[in-house]
N, C-alpha and C. Protein backbone atom coordinates (compact mmCIF):
# COMPACT_ATOMS: atom_id res chain seq x y z
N UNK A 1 -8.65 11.96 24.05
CA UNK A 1 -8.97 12.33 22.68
C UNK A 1 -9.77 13.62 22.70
N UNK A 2 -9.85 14.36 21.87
CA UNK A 2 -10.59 15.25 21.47
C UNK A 2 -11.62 15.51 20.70
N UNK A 3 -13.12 15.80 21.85
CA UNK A 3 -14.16 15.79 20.84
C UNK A 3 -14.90 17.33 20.61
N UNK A 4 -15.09 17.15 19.04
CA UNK A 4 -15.41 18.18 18.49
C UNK A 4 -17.27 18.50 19.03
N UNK A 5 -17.57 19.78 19.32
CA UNK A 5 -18.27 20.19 19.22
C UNK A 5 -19.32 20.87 18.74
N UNK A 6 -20.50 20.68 18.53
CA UNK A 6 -21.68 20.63 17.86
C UNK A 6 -21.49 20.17 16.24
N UNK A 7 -21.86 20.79 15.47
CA UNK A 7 -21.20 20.42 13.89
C UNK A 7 -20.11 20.36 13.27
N UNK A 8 -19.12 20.11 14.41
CA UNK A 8 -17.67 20.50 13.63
C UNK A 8 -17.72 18.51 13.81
N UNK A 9 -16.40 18.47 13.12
CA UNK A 9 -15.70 16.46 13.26
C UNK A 9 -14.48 16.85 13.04
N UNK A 10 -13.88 15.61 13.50
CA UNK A 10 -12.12 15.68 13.64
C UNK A 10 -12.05 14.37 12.86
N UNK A 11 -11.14 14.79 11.98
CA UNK A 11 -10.25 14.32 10.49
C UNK A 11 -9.15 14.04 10.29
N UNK A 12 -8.84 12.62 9.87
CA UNK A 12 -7.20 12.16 10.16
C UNK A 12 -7.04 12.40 8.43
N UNK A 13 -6.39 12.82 8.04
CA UNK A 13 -6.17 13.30 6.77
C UNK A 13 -5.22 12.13 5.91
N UNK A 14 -5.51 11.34 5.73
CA UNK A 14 -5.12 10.08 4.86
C UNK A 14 -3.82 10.70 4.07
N UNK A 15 -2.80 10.15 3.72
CA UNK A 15 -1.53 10.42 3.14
C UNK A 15 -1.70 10.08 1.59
N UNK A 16 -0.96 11.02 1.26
CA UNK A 16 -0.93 10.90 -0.40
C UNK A 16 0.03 10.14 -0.73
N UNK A 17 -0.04 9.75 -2.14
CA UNK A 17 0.32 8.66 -3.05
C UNK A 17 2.24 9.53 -2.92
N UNK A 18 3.23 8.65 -2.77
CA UNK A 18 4.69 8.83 -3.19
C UNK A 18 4.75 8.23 -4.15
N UNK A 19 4.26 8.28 -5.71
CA UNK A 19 4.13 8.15 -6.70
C UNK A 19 3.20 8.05 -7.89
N UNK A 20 3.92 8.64 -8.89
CA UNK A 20 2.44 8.54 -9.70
C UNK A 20 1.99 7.71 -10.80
N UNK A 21 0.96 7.25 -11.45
CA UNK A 21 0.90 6.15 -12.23
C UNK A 21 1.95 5.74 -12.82
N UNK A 22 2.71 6.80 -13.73
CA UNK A 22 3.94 6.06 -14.61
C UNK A 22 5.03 5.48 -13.57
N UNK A 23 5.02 5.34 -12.25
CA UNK A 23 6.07 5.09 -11.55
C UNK A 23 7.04 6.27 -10.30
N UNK A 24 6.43 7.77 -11.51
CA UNK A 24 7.83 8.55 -10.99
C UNK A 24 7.42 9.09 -9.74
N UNK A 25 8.66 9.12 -8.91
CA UNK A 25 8.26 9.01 -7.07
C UNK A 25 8.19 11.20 -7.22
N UNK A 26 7.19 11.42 -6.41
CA UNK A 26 7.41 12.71 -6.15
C UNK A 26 7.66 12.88 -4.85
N UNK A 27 8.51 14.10 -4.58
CA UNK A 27 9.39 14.77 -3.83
C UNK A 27 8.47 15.23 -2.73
N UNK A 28 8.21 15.27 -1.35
CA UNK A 28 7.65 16.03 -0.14
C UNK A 28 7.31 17.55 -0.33
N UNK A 29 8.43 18.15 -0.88
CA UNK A 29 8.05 19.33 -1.07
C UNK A 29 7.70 19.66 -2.69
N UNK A 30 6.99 18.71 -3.52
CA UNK A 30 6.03 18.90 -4.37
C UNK A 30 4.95 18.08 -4.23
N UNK A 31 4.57 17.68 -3.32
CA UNK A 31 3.14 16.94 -3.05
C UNK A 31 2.46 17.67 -2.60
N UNK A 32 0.79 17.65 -2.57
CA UNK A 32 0.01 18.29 -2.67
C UNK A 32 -0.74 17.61 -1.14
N UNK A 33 -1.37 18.63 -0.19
CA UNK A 33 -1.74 18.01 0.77
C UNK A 33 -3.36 16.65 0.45
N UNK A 34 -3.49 16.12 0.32
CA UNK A 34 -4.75 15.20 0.20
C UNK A 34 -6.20 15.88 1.04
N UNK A 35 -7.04 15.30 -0.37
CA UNK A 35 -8.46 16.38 0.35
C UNK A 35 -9.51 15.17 0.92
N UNK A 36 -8.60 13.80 1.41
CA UNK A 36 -9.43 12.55 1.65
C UNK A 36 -9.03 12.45 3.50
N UNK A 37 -9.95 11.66 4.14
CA UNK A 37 -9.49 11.83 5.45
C UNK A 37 -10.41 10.84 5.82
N UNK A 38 -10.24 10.35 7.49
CA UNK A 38 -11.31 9.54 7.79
C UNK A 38 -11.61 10.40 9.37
N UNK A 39 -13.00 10.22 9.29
CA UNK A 39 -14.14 10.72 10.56
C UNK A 39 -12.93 10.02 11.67
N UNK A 40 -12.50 10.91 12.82
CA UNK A 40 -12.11 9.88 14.10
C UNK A 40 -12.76 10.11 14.81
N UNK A 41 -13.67 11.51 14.77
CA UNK A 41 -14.88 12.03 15.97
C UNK A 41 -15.71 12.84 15.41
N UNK A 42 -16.86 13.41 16.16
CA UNK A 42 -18.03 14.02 15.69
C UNK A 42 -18.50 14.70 16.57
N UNK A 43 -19.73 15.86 16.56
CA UNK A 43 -19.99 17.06 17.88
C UNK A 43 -21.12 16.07 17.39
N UNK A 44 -21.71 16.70 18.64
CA UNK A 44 -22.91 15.92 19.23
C UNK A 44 -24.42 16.59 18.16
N UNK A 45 -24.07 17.59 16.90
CA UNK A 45 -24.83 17.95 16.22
C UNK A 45 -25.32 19.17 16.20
N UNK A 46 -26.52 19.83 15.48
CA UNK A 46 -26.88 21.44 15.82
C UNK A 46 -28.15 21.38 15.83
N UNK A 47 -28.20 22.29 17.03
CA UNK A 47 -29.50 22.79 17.77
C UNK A 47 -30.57 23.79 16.84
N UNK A 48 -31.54 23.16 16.13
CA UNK A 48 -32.54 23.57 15.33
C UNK A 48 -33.69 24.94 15.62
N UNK A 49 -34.14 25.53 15.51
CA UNK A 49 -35.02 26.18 15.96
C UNK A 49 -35.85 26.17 16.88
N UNK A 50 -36.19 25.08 17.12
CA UNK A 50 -37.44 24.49 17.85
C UNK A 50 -36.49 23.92 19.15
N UNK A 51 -34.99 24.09 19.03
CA UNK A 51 -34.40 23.33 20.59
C UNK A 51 -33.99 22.00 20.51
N UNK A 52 -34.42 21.31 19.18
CA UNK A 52 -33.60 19.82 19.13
C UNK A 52 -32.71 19.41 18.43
N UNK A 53 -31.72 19.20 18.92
CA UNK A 53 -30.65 18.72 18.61
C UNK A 53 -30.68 17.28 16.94
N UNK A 54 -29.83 18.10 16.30
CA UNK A 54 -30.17 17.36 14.55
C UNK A 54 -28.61 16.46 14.56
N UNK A 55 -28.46 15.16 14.38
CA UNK A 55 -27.45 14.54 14.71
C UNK A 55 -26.93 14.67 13.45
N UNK A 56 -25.14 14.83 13.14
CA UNK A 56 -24.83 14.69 11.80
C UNK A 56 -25.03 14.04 11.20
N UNK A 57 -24.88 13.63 9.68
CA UNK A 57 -24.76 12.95 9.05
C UNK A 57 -23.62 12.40 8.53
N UNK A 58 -22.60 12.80 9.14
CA UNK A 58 -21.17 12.18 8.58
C UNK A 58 -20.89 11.11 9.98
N UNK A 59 -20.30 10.19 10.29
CA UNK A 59 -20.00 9.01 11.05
C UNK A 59 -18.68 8.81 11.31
N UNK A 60 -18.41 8.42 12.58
CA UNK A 60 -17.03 8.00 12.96
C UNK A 60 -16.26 7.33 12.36
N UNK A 61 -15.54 7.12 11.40
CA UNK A 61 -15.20 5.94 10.25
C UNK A 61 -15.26 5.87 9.29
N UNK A 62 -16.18 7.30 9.14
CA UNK A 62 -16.31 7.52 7.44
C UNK A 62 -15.34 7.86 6.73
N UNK A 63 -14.95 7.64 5.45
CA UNK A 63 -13.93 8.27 4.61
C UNK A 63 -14.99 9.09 4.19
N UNK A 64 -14.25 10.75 3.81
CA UNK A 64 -14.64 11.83 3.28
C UNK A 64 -13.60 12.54 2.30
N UNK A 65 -14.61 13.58 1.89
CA UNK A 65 -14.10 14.26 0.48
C UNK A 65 -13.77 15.69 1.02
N UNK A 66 -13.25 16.50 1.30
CA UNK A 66 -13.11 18.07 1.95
C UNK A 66 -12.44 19.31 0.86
N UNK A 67 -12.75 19.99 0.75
CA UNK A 67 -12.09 20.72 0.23
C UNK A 67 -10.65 21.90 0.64
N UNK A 68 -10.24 22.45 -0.48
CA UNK A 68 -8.46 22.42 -0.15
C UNK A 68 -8.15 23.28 0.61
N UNK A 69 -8.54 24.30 1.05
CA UNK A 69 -8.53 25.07 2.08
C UNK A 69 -9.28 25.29 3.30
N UNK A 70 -10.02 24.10 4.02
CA UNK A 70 -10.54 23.67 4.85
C UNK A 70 -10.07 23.45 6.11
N UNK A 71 -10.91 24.01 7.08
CA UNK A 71 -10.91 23.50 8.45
C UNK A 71 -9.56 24.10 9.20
N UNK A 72 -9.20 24.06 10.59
CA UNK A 72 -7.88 24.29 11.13
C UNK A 72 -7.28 22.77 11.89
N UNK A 73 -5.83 23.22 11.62
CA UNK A 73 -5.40 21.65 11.51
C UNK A 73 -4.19 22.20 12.39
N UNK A 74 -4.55 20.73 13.24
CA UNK A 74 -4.11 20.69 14.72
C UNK A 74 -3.16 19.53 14.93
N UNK A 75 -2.41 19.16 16.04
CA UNK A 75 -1.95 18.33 16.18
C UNK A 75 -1.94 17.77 17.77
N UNK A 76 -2.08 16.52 17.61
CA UNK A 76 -2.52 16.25 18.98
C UNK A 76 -1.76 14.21 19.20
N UNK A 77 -0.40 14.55 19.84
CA UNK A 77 0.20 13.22 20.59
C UNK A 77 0.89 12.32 19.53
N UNK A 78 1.40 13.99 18.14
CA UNK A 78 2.53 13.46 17.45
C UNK A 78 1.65 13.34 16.50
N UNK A 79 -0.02 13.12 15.97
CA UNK A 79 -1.08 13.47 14.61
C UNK A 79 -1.42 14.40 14.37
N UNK A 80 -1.68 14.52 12.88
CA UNK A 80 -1.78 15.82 12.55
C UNK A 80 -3.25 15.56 12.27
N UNK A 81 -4.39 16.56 12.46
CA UNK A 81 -5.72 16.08 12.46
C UNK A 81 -6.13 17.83 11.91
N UNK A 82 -7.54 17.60 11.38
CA UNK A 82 -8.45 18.47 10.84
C UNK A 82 -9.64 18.61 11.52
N UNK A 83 -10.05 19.91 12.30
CA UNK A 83 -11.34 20.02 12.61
C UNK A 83 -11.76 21.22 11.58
N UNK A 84 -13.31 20.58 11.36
CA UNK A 84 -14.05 21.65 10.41
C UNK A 84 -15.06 21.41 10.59
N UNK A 85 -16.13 22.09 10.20
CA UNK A 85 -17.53 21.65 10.15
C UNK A 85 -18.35 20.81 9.18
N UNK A 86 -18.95 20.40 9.31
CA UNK A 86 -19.81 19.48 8.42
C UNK A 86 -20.28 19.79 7.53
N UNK A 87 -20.32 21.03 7.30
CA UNK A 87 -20.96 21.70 6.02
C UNK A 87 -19.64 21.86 5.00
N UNK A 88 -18.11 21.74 5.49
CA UNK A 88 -17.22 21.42 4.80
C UNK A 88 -16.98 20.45 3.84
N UNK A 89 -17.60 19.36 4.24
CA UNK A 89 -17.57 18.05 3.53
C UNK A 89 -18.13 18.02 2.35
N UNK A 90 -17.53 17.54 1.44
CA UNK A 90 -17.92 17.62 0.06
C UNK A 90 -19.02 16.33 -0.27
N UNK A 91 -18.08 14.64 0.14
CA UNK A 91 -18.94 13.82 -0.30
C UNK A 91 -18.42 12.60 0.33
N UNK A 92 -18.86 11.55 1.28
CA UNK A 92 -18.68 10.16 1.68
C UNK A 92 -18.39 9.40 0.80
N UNK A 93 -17.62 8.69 1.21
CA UNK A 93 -17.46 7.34 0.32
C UNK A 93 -17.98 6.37 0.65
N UNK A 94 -18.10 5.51 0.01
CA UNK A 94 -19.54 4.53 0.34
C UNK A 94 -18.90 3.28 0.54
């Protein structure tokens, strides 16, 4: 697996809805990529002024909020995954 380093995390980008409330199925090439994902890894955090290491605040498992032009997106053993930094993240879900 691949782990991200210092403030960046790696992001499995959750799949969007093939349909929408009234029923009607939309097409692959009119879906919109999804800005929801879940934590699969995390950097070990960023090195503060003083030399100590500040651990993130986002978690392995977390569902997150990202915004739409975020991060570079990789693929790794047939997944398509998102690394970005933590300051990317919009908002956890609880």
């Amino acid at each position: 697996m691949l782990k991200p380093l210092h403030n960046r995390i790696l992001v499995e980008r959750q799949t969007a809805e093939a349909r929408t409330a009234s029923g009607i199925i939309i097409p692959d090439t009119a879906k919109e990529k999804p800005q929801m994902g879940k934590v699969v890894a995390v950097g070990s955090g960023v090195v503060d002024k003083q030399g100590k290491v500040q651990p993130l605040e986002v978690k392995t498992g977390d569902t997150i909020l990202f915004g739409k032009y975020t991060g570079n997106e990789v693929t790794l053993e047939g997944k398509d995954y998102i690394i970005m930094r933590e300051d990317d993240v919009l908002a956890v879900f609880g």
